[in-house]
N, C-alpha and C. Protein backbone atom coordinates (compact mmCIF):
# COMPACT_ATOMS: atom_id res chain seq x y z
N UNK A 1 -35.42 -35.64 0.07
CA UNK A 1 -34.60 -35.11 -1.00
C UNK A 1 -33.13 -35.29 -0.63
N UNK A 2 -31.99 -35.90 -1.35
CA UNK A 2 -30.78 -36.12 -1.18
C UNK A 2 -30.39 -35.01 -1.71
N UNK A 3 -29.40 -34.22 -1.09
CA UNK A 3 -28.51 -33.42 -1.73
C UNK A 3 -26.86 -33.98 -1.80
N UNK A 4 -26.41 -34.10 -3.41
CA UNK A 4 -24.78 -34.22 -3.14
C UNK A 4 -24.24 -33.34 -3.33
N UNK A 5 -23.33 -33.18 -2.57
CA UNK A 5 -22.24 -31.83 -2.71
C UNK A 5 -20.89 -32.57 -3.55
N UNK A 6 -20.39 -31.95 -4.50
CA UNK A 6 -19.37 -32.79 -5.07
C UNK A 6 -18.12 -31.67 -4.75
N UNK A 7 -16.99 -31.92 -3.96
CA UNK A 7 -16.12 -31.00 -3.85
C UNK A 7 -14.53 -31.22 -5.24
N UNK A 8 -14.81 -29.88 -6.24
CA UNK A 8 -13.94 -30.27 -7.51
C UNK A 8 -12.41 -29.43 -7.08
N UNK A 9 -11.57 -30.10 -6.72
CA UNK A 9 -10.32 -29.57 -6.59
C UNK A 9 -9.83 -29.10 -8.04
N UNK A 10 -9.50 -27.87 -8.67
CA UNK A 10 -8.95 -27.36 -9.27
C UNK A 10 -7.97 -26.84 -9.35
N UNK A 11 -6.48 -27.17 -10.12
CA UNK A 11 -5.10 -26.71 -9.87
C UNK A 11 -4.85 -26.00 -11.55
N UNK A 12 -4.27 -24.71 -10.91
CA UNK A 12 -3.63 -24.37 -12.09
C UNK A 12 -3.03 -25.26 -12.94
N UNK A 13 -2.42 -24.96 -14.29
CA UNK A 13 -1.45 -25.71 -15.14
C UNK A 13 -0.20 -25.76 -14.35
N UNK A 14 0.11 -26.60 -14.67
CA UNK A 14 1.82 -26.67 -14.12
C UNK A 14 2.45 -25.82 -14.70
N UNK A 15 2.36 -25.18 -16.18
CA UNK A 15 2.99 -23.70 -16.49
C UNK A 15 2.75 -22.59 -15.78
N UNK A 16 1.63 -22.25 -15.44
CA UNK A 16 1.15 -20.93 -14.78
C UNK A 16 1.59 -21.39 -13.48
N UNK A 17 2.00 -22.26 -12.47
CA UNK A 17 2.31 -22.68 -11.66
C UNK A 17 4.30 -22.24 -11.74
N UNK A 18 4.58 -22.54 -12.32
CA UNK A 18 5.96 -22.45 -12.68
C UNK A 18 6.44 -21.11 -12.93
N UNK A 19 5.61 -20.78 -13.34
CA UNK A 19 5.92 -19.06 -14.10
C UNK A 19 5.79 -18.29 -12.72
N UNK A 20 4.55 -18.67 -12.29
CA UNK A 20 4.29 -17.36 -11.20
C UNK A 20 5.58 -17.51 -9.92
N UNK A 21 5.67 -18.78 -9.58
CA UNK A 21 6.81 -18.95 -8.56
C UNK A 21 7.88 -18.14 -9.05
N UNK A 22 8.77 -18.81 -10.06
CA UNK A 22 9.47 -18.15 -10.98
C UNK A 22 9.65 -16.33 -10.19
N UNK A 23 8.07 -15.19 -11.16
CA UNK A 23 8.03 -14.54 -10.87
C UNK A 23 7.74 -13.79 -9.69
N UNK A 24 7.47 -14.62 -8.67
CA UNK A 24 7.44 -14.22 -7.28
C UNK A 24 9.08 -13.83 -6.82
N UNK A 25 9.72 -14.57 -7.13
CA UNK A 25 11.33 -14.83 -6.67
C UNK A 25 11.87 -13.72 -6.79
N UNK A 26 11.89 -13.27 -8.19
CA UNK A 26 12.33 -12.63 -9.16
C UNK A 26 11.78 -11.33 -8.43
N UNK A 27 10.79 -11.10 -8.62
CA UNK A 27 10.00 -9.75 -7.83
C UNK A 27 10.32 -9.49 -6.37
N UNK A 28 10.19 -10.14 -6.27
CA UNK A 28 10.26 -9.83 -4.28
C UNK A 28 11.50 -9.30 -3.95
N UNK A 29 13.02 -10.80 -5.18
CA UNK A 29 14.62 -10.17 -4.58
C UNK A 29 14.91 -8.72 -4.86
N UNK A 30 14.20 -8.50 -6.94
CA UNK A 30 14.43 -7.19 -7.18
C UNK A 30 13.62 -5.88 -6.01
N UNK A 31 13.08 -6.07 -5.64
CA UNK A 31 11.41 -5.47 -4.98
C UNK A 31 12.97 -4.70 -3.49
N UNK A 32 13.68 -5.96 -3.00
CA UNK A 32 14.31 -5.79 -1.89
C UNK A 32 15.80 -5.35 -2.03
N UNK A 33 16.05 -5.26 -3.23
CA UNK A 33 17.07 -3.96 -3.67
C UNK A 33 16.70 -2.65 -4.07
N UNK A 34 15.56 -3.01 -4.29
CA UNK A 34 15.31 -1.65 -5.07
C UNK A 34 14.49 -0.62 -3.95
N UNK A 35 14.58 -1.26 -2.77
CA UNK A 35 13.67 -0.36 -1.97
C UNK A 35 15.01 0.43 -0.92
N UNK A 36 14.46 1.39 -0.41
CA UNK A 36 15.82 2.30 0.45
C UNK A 36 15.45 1.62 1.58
N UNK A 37 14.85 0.78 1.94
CA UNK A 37 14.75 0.24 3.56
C UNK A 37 14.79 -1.02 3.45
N UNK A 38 15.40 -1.89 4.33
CA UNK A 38 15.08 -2.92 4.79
C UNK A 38 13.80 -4.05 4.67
N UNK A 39 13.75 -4.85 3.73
CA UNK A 39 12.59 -5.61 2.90
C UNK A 39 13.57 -6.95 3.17
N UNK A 40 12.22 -7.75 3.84
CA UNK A 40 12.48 -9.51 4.55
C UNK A 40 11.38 -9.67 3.45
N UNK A 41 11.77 -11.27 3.12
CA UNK A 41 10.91 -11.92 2.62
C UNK A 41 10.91 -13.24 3.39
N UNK A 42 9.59 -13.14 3.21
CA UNK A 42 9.24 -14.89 4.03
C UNK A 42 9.21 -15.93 2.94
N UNK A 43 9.52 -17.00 3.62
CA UNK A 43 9.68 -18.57 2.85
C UNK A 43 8.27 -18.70 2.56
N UNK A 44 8.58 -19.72 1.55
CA UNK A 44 7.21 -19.65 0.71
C UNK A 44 6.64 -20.89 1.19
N UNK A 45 5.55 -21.30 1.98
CA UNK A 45 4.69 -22.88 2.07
C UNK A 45 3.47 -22.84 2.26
N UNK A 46 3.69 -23.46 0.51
CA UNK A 46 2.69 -23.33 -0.14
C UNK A 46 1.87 -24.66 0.57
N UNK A 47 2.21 -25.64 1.09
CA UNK A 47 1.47 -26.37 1.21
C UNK A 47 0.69 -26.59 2.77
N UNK A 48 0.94 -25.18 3.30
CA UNK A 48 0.58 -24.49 4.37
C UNK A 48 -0.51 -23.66 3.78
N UNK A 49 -0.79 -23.26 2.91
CA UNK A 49 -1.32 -22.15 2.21
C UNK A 49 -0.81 -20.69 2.23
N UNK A 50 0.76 -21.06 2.94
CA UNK A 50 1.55 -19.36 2.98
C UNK A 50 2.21 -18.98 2.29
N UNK A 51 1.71 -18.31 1.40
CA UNK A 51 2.33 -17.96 0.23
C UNK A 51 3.29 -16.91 0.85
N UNK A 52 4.75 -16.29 -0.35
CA UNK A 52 5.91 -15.73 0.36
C UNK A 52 5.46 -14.20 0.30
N UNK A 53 5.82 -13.76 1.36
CA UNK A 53 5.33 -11.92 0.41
C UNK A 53 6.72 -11.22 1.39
N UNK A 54 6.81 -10.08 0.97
CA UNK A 54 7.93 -9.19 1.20
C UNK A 54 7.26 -8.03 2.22
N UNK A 55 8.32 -7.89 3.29
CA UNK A 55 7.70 -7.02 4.40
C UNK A 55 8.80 -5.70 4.71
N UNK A 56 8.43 -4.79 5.18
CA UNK A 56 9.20 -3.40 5.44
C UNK A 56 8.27 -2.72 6.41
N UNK A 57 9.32 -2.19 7.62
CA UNK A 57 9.46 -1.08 8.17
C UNK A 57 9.38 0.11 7.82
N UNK A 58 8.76 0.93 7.49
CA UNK A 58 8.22 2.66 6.45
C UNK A 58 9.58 3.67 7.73
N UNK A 59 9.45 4.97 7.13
CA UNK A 59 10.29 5.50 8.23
C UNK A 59 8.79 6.07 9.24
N UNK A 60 7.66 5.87 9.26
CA UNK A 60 6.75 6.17 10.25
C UNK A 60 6.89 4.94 11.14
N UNK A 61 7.84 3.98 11.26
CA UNK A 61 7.83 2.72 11.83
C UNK A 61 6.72 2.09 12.19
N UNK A 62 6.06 1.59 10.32
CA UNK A 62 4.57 0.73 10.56
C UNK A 62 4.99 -0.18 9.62
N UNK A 63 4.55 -1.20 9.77
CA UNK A 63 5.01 -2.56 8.84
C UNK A 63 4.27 -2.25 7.61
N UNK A 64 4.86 -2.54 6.90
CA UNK A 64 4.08 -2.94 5.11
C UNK A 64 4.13 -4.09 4.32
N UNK A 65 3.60 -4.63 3.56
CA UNK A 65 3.62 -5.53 2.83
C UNK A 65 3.35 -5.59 1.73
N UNK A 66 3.77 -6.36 0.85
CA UNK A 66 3.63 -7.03 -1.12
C UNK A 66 3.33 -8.13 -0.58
N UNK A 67 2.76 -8.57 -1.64
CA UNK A 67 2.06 -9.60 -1.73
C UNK A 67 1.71 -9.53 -3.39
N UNK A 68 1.82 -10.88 -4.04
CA UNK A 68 2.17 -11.07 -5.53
C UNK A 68 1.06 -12.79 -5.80
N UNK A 69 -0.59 -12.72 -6.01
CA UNK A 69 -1.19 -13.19 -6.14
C UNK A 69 -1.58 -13.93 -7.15
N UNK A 70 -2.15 -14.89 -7.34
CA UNK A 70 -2.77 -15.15 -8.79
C UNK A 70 -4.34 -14.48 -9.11
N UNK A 71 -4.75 -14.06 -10.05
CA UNK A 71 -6.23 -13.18 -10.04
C UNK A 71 -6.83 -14.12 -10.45
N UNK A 72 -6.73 -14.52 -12.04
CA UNK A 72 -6.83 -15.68 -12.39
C UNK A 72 -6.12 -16.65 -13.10
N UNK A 73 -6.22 -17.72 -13.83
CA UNK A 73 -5.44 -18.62 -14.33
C UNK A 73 -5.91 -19.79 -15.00
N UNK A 74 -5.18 -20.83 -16.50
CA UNK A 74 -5.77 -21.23 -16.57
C UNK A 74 -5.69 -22.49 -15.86
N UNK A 75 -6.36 -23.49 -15.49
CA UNK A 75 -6.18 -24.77 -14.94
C UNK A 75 -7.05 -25.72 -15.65
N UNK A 76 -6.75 -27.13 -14.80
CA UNK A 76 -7.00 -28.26 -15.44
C UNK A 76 -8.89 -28.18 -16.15
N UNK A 77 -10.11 -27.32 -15.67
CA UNK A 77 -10.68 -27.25 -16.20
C UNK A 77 -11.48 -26.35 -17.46
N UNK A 78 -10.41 -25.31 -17.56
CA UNK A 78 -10.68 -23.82 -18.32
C UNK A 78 -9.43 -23.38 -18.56
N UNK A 79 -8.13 -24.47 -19.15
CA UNK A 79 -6.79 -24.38 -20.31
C UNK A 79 -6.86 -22.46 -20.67
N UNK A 80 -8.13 -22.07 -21.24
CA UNK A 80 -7.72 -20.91 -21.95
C UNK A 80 -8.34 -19.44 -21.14
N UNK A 81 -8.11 -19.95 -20.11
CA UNK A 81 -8.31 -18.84 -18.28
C UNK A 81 -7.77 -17.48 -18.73
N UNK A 82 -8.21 -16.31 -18.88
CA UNK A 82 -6.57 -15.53 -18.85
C UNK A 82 -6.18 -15.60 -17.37
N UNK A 83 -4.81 -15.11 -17.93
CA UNK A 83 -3.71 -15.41 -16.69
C UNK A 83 -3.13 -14.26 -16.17
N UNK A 84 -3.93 -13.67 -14.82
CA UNK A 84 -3.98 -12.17 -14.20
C UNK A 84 -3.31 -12.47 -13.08
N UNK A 85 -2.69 -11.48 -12.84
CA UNK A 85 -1.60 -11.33 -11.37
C UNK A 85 -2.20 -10.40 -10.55
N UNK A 86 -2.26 -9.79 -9.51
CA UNK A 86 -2.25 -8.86 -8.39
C UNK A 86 -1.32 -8.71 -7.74
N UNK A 87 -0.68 -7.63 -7.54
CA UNK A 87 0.10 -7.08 -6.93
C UNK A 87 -0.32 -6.35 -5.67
N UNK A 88 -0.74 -6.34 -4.57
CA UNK A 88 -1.16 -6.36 -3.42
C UNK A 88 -0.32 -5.64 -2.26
N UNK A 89 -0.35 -4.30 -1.94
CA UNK A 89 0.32 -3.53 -1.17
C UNK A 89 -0.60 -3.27 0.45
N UNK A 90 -0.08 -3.84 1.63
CA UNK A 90 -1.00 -3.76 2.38
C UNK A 90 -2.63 -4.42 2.32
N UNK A 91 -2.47 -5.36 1.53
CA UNK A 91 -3.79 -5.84 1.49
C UNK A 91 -3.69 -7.40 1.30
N UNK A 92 -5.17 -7.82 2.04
CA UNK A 92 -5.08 -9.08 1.36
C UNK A 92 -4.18 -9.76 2.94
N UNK A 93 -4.48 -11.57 3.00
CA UNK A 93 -4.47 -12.41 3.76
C UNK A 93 -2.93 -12.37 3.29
N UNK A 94 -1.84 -13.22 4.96
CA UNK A 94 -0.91 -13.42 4.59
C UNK A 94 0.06 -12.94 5.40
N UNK A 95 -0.63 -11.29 6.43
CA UNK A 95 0.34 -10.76 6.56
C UNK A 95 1.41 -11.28 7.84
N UNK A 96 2.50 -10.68 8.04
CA UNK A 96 3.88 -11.40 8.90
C UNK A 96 3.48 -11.03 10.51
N UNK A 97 3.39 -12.34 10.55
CA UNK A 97 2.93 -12.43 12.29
C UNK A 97 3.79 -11.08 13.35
N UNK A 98 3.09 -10.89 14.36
CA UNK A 98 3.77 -9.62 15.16
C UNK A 98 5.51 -10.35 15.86
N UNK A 99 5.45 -11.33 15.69
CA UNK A 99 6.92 -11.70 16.43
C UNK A 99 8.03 -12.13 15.07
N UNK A 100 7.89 -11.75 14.14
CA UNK A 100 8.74 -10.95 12.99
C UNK A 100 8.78 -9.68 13.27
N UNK A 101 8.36 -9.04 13.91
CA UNK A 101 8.30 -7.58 13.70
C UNK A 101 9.78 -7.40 14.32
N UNK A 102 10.23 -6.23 13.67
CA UNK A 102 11.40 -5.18 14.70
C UNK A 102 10.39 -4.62 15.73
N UNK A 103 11.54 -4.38 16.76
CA UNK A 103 11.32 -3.99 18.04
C UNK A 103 10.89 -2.36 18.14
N UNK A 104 11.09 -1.88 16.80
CA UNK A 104 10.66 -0.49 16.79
C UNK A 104 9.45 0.20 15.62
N UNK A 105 9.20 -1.10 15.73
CA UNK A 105 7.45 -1.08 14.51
C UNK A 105 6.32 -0.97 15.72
N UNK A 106 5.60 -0.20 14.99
CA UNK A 106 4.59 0.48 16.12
C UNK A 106 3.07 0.00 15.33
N UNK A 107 2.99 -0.68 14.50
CA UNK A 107 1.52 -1.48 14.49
C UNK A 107 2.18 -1.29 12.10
N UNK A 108 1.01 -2.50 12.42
CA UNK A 108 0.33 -2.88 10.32
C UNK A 108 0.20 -1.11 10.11
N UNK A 109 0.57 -0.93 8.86
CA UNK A 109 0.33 0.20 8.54
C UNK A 109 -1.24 -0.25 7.78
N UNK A 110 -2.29 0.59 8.03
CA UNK A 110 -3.88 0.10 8.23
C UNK A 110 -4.37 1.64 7.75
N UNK A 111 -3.48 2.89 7.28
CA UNK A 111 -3.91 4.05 6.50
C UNK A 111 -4.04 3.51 4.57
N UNK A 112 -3.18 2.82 4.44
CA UNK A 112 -2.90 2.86 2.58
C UNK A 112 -2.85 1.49 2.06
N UNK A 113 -3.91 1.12 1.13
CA UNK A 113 -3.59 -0.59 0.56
C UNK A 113 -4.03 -0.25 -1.15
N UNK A 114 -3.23 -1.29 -1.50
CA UNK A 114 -3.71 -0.95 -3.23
C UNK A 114 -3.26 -1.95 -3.84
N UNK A 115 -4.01 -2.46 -4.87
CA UNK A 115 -3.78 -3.91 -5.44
C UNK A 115 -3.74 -3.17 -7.15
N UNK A 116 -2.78 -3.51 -8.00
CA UNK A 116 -2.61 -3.71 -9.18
C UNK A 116 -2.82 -4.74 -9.41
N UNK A 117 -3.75 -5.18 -10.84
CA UNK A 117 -4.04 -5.85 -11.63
C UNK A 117 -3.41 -6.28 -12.94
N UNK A 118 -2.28 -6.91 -13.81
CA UNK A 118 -1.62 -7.01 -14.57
C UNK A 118 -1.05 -8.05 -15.00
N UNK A 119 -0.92 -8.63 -16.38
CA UNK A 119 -0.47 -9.92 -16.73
C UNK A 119 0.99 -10.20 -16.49
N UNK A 120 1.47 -11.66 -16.34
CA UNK A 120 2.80 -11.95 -15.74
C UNK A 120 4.07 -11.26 -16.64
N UNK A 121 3.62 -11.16 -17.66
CA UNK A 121 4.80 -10.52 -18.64
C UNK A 121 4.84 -8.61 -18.37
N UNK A 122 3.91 -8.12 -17.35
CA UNK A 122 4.26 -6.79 -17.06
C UNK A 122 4.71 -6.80 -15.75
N UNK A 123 4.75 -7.34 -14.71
CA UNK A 123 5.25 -7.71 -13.31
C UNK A 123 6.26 -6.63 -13.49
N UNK A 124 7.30 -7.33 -14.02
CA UNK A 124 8.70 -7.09 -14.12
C UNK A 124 8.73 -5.24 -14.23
N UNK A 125 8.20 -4.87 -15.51
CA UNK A 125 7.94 -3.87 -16.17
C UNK A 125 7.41 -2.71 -15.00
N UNK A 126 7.06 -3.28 -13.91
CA UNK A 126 5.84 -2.06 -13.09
C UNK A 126 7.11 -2.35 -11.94
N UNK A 127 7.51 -3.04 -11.68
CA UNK A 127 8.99 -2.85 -10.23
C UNK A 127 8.94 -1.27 -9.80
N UNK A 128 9.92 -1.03 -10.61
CA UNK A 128 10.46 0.03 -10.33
C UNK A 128 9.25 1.43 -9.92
N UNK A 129 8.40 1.43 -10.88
CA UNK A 129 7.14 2.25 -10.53
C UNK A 129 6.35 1.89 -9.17
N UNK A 130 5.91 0.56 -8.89
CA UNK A 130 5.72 0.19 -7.49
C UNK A 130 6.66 0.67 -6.31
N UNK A 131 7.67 0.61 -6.77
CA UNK A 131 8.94 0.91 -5.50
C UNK A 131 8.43 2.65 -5.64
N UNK A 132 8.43 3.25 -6.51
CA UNK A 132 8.02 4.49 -6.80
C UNK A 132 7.26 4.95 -5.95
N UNK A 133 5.60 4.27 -6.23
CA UNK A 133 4.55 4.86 -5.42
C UNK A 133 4.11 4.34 -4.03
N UNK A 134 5.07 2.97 -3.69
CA UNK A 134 5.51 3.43 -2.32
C UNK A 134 5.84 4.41 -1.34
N UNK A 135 7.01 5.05 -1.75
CA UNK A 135 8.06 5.72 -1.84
C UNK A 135 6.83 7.36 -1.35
N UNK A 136 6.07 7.62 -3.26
CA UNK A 136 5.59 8.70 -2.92
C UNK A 136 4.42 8.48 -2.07
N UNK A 137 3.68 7.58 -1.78
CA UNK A 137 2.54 7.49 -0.75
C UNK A 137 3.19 7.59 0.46
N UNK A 138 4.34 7.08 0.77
CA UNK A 138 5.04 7.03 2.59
C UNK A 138 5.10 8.88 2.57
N UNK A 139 5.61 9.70 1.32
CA UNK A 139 5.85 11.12 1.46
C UNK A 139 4.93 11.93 1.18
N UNK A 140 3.63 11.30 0.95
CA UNK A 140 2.71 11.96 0.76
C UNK A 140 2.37 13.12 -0.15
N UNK A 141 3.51 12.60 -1.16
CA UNK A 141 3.58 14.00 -2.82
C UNK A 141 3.00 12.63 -3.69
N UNK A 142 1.89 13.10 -4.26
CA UNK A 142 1.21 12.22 -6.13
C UNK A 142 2.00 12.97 -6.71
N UNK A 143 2.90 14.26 -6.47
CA UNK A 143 3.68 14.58 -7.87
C UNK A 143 4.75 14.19 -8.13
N UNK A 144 5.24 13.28 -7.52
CA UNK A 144 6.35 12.41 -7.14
C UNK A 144 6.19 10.79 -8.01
N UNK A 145 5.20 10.34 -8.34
CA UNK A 145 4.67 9.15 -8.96
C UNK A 145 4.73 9.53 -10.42
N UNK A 146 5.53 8.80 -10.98
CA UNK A 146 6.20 8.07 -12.04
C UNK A 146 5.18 7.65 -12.82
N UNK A 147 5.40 8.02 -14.24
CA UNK A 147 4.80 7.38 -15.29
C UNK A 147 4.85 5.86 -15.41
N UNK A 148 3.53 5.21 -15.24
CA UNK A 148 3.64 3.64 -15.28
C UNK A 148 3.89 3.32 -16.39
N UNK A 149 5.24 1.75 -16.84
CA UNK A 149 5.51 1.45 -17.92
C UNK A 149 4.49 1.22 -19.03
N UNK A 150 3.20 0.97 -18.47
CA UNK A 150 2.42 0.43 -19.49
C UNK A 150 1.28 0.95 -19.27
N UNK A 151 0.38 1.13 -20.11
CA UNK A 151 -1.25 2.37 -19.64
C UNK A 151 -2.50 1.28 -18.51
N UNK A 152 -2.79 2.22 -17.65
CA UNK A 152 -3.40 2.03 -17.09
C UNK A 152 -4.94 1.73 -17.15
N UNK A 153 -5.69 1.08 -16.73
CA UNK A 153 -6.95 1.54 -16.39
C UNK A 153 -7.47 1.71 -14.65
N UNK A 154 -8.90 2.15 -14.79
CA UNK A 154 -8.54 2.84 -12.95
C UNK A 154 -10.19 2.03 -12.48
N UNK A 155 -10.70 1.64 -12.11
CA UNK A 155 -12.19 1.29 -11.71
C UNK A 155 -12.68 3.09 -11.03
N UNK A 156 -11.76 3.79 -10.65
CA UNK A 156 -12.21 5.26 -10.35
C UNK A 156 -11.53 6.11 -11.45
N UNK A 157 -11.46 7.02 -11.83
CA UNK A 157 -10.90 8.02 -12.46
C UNK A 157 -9.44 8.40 -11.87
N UNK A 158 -8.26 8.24 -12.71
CA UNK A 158 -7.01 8.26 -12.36
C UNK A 158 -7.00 9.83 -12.05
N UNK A 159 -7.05 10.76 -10.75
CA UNK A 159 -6.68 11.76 -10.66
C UNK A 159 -5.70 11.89 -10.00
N UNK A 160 -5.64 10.92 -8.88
CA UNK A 160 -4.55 11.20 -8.00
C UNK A 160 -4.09 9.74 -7.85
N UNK A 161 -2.94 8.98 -7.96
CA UNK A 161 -2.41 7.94 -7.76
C UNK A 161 -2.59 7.51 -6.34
N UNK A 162 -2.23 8.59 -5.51
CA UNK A 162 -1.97 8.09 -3.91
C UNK A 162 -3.29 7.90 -3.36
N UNK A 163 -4.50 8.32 -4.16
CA UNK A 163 -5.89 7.91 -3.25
C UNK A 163 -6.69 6.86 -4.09
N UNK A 164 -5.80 6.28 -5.25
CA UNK A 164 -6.56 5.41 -5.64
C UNK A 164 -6.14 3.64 -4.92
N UNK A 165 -6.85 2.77 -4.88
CA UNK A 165 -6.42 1.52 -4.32
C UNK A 165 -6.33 0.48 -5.06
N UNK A 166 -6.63 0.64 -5.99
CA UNK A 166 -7.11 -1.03 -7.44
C UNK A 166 -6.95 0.09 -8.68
N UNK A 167 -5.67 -0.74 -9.40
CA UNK A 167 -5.90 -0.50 -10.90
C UNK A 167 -5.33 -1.42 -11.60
N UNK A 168 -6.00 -1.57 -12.91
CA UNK A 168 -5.52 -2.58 -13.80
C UNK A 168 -4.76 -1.81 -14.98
N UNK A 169 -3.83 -2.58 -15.55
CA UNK A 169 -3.07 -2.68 -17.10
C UNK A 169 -4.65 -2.54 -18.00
N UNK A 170 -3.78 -1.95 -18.88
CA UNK A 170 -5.30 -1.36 -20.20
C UNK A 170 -5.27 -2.90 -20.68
N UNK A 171 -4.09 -4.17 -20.78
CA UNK A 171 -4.14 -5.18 -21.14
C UNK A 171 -4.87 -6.62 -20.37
N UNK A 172 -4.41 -6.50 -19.35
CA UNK A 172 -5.42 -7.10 -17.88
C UNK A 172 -6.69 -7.00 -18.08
N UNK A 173 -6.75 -5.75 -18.29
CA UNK A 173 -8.80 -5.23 -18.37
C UNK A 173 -8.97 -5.78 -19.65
N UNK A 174 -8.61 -5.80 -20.67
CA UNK A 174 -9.36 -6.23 -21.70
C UNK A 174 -9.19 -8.15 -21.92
N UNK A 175 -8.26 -8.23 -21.55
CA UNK A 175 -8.17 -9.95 -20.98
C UNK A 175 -9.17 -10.38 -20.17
N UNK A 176 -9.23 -9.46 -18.68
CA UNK A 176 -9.91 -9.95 -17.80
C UNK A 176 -11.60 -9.63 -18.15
N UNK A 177 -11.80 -9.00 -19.54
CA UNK A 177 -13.39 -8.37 -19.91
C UNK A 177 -14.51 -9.65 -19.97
N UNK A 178 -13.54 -10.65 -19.88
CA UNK A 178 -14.56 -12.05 -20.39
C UNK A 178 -14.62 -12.70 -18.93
N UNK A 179 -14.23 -11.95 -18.04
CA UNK A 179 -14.68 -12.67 -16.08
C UNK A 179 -15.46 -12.22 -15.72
N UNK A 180 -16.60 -12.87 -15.13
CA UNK A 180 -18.08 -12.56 -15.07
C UNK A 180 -18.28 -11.13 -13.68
N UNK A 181 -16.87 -10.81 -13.51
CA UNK A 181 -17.32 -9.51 -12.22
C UNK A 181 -15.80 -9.39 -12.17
N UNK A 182 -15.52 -7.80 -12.93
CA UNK A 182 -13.80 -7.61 -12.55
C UNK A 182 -13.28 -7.35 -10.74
N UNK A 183 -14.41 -6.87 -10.18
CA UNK A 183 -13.85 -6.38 -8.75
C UNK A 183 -14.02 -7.48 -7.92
N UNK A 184 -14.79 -8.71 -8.29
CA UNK A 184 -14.66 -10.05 -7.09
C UNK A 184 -13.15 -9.88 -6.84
N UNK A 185 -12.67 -10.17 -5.86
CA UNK A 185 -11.59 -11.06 -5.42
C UNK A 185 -11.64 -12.77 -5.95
N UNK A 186 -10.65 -12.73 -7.08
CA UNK A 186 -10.71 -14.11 -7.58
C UNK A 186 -9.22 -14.52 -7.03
N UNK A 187 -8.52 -14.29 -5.85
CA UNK A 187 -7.32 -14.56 -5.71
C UNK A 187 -7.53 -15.79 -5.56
N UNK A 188 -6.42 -16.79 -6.28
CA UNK A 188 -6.32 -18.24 -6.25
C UNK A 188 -4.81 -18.43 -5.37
N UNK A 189 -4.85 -19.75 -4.76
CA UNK A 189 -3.72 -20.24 -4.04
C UNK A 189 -2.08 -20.56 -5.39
N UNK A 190 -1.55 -20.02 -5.07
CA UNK A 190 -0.50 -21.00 -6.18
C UNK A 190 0.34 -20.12 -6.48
C-alpha cells in the first residue's frame, strides 16, 4: 500500500496579512505608553517564525508578556475564514529569552495567563481595558477592572475577571460559531 502525504502550504491573504502587522505595531507602541512600567518590544522575524510581542517587568519583579496572534483567517484556500485575533497575556510560544531579562527579574511570571479572543476592528477598542486588567491582576482587586468596550462572552461564567483566562467578544463568538471547536488553539503564523 503507498501512502502520499501531500504537504499544502497555506498563507493568509495579503490583506489579513497587512492589517494584522499594521495592528501589531499600533498595539504593542500604544500597549507601551499606556502601561506605568517599562514595556520592550521585540523585532518582529517573521521569517524566523518570531513573531514581535511586548515584555514587562511587574513591580513583583517577574517578566510578563502580550502577545497579539492570528486565531483565524481567511487565506488562499477558505477567502471567507472569519478573521479572529488573540490577545495573549503570559501565554502561548514566543516568550523573551532569559538574557533580555533585567538584572532584577526573578523568573516568567507562571501564576496568571489569559488570552482574549476578538476581531481586528476591536484590538484597538480593548487597549486601554487590557492595560486595566493587568494593572488589576498585578494588585490583586477584580473591583478595579473596567468595563470592557464591547460585551463579552466567557467559556466560564464571568464572575470574577482576575480568575478567568480565555474570553471572547459577543462578536468573535458568533463569527467564530462556524469553527469546528472554539477552544482548539488555531493560532496561525502571520
Amino acid at each position: 500500500m503507498l501512502v502520499v502525504s501531500l504537504k499544502v502550504s497555506v498563507t493568509m491573504t495579503p490583506k489579513a496579512i497587512s492589517i494584522v502587522s499594521q495592528l501589531r505595531r499600533e498595539f504593542y507602541s500604544l500597549f507601551a505608553v499606556a502601561m506605568p512600567v517599562e514595556v520592550s518590544i521585540t523585532p518582529n522575524n517573521s521569517s524566523m517564525g518570531n513573531l514581535p510581542i511586548a515584555y514587562w517587568i511587574d513591580d513583583n519583579k517577574l517578566l510578563n508578556y502580550l502577545r497579539i496572534c492570528v486565531y483565524t483567517a481567511p487565506d488562499d484556500l477558505i477567502p471567507e475564514r472569519p478573521f479572529i485575533l488573540r490577545v495573549s497575556v503570559n501565554k502561548g510560544a514566543g516568550i523573551v529569552a532569559p538574557n533580555k531579562w533585567r538584572k532584577d527579574c526573578q523568573g516568567m511570571n507562571q501564576d496568571w495567563n489569559f488570552d482574549l479572543i476578538l476581531l481586528p476592528e476591536e484590538i484597538l477598542d480593548f487597549l486601554p481595558w487590557i492595560v486595566n486588567l493587568v494593572q488589576s491582576h498585578e494588585k490583586g482587586s477584580a473591583s478595579l477592572v473596567e468595563k470592557p468596550p464591547h460585551p463579552l462572552e466567557a467559556t466560564t461564567p464571568i464572575s470574577n475577571a482576575l480568575l478567568l483566562n480565555e474570553l471572547w467578544t459577543q462578536k468573535a463568538w458568533q463569527f467564530g460559531s462556524s469553527l469546528p471547536n472554539k477552544t482548539i488553539n488555531n493560532i496561525k503564523s502571520g
